[in-house]
N, C-alpha and C. Protein backbone atom coordinates (compact mmCIF):
# COMPACT_ATOMS: atom_id res chain seq x y z
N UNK A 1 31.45 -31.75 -94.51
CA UNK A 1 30.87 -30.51 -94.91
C UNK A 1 29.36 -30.73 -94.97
N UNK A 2 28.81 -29.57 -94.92
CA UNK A 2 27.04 -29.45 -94.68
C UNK A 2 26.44 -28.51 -95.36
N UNK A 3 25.51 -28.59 -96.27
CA UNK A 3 25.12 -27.95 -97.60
C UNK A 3 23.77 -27.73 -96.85
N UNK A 4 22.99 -26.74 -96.36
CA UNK A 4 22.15 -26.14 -95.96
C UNK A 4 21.30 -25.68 -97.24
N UNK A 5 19.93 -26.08 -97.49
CA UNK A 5 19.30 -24.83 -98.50
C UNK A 5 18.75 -26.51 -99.58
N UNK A 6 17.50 -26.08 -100.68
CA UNK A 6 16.85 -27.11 -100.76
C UNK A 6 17.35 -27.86 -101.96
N UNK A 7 18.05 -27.44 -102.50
CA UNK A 7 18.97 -27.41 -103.99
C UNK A 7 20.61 -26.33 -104.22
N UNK A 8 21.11 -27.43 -104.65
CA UNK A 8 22.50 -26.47 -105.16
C UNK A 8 21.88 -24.79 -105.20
N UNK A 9 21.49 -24.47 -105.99
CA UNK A 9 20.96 -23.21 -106.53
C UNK A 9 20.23 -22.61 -105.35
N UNK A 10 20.15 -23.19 -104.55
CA UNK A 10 19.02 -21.94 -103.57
C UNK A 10 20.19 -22.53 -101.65
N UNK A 11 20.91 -23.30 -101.98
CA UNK A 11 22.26 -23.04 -100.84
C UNK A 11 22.65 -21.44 -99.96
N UNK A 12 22.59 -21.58 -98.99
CA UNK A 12 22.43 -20.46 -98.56
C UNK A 12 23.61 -20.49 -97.59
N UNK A 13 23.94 -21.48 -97.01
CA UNK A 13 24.86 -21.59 -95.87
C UNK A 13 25.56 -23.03 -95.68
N UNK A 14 26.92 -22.90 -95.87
CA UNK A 14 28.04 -24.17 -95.74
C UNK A 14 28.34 -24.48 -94.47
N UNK A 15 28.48 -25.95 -93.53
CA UNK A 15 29.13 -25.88 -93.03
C UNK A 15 30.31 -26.81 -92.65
N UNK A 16 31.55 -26.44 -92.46
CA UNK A 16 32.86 -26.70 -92.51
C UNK A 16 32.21 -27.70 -90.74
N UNK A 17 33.39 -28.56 -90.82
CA UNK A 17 33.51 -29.04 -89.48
C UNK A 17 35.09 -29.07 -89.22
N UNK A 18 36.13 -29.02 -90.30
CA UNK A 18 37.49 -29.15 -90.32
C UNK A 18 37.88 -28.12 -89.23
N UNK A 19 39.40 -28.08 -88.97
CA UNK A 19 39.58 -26.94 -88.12
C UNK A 19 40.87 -25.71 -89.05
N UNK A 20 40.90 -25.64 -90.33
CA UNK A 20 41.74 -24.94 -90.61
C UNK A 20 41.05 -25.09 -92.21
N UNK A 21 41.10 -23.37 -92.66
CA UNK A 21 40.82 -23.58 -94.41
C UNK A 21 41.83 -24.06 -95.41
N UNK A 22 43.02 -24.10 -94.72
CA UNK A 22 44.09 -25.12 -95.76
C UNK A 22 43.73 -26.91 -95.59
N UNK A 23 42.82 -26.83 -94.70
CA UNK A 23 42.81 -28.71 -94.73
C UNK A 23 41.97 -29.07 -95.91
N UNK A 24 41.37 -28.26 -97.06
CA UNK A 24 40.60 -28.67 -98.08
C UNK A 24 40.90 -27.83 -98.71
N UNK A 25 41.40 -28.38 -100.42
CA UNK A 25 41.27 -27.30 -101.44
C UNK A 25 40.50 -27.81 -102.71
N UNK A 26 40.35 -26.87 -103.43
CA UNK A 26 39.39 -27.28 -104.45
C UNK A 26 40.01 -25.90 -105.47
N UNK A 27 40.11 -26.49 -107.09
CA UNK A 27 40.90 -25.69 -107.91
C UNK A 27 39.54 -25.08 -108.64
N UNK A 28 38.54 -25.32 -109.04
CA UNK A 28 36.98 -25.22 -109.64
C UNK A 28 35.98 -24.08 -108.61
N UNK A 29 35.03 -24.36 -109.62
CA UNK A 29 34.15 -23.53 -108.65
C UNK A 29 33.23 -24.45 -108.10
N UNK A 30 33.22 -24.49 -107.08
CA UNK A 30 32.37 -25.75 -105.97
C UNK A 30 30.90 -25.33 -105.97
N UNK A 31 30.68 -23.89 -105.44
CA UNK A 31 29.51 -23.60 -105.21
C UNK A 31 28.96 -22.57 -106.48
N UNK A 32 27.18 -23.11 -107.15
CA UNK A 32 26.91 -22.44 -107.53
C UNK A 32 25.68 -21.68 -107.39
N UNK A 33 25.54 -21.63 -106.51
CA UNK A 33 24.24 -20.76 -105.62
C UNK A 33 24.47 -19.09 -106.08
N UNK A 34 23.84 -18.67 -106.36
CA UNK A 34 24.05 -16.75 -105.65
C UNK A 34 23.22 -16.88 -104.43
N UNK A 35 22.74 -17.51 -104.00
CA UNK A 35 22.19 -17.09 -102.44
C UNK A 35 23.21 -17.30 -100.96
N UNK A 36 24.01 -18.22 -101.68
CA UNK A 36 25.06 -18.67 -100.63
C UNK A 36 25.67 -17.43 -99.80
N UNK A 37 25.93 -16.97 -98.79
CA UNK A 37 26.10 -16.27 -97.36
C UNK A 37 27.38 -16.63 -96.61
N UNK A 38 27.01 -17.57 -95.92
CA UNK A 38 27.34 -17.95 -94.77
C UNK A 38 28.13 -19.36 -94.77
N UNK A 39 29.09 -18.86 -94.00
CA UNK A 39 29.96 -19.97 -93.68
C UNK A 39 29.77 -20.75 -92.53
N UNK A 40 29.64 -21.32 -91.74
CA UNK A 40 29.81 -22.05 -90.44
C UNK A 40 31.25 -22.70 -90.24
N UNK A 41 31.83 -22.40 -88.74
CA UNK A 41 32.91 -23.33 -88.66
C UNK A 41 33.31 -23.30 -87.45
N UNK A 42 32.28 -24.36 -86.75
CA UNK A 42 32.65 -24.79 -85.33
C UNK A 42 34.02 -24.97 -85.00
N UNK A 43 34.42 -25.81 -85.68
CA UNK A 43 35.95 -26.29 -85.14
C UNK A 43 37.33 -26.10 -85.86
N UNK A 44 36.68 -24.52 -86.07
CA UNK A 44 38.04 -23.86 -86.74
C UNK A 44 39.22 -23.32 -85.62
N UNK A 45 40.24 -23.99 -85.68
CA UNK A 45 41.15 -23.41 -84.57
C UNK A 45 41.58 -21.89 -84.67
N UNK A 46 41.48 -21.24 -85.78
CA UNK A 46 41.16 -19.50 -85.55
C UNK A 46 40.76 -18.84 -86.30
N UNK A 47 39.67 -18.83 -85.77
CA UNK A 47 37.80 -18.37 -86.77
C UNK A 47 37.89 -17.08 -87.42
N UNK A 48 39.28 -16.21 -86.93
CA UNK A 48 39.97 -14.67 -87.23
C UNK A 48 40.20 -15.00 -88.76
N UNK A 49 40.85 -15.86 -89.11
CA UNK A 49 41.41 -16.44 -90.31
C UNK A 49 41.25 -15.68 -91.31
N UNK A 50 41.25 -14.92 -92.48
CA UNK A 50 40.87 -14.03 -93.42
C UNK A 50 40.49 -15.16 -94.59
N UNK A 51 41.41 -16.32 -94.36
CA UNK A 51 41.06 -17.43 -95.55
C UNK A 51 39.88 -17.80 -95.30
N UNK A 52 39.40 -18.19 -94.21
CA UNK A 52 38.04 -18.19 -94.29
C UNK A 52 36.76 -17.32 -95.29
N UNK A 53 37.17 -16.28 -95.22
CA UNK A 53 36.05 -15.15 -96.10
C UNK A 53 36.13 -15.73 -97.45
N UNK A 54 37.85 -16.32 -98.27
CA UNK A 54 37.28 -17.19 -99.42
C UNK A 54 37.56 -18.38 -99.40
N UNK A 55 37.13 -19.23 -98.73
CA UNK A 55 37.44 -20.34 -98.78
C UNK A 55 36.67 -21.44 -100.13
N UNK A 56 37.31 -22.19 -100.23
CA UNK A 56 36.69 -23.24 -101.61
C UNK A 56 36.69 -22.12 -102.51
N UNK A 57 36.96 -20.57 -102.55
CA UNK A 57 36.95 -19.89 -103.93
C UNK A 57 35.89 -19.31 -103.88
N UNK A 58 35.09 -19.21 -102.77
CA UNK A 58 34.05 -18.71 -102.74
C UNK A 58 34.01 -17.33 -101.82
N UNK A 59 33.32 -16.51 -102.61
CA UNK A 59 33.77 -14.86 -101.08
C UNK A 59 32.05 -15.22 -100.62
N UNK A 60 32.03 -14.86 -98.93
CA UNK A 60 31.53 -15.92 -98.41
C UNK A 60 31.26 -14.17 -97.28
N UNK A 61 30.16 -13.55 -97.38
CA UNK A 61 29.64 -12.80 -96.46
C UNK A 61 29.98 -12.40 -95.23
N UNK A 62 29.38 -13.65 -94.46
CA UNK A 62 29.47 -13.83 -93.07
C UNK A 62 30.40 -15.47 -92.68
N UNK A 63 31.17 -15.39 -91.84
CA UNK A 63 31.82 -16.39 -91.20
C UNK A 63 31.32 -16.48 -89.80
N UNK A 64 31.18 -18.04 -89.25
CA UNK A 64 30.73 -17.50 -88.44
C UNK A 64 31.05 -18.94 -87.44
N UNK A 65 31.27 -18.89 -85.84
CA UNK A 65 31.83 -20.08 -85.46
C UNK A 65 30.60 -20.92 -85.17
């Protein structure tokens, strides 16, 4: 995973390299940014996914491959 942005708090964009949002879970809240957006996920085998939008628990803007 890839934490974009200059501090936790100002994170703007994650990115996943896994290929499915069930290959990682997390029961907490992972991210605590309010600027956070954007997801990235090159090597998601189907980027359609709706789990994607919350993945890690997070509702997540834009997804994007």
């Amino acid at each position: 995973m890839h934490f974009s942005g200059s501090s936790g708090s100002q994170l703007t964009t994650v990115t996943y390299l896994g290929t499915s949002p069930n290959d990682i879970t997390f029961d907490g809240k992972i991210f605590s940014s309010t600027q956070l957006k954007t997801l990235k996920i090159p090597n998601a085998s189907n980027p359609n996914d709706p789990a994607w939008k919350t993945f890690l628990g997070y509702n997540f803007e834009t997804v994007t491959r």
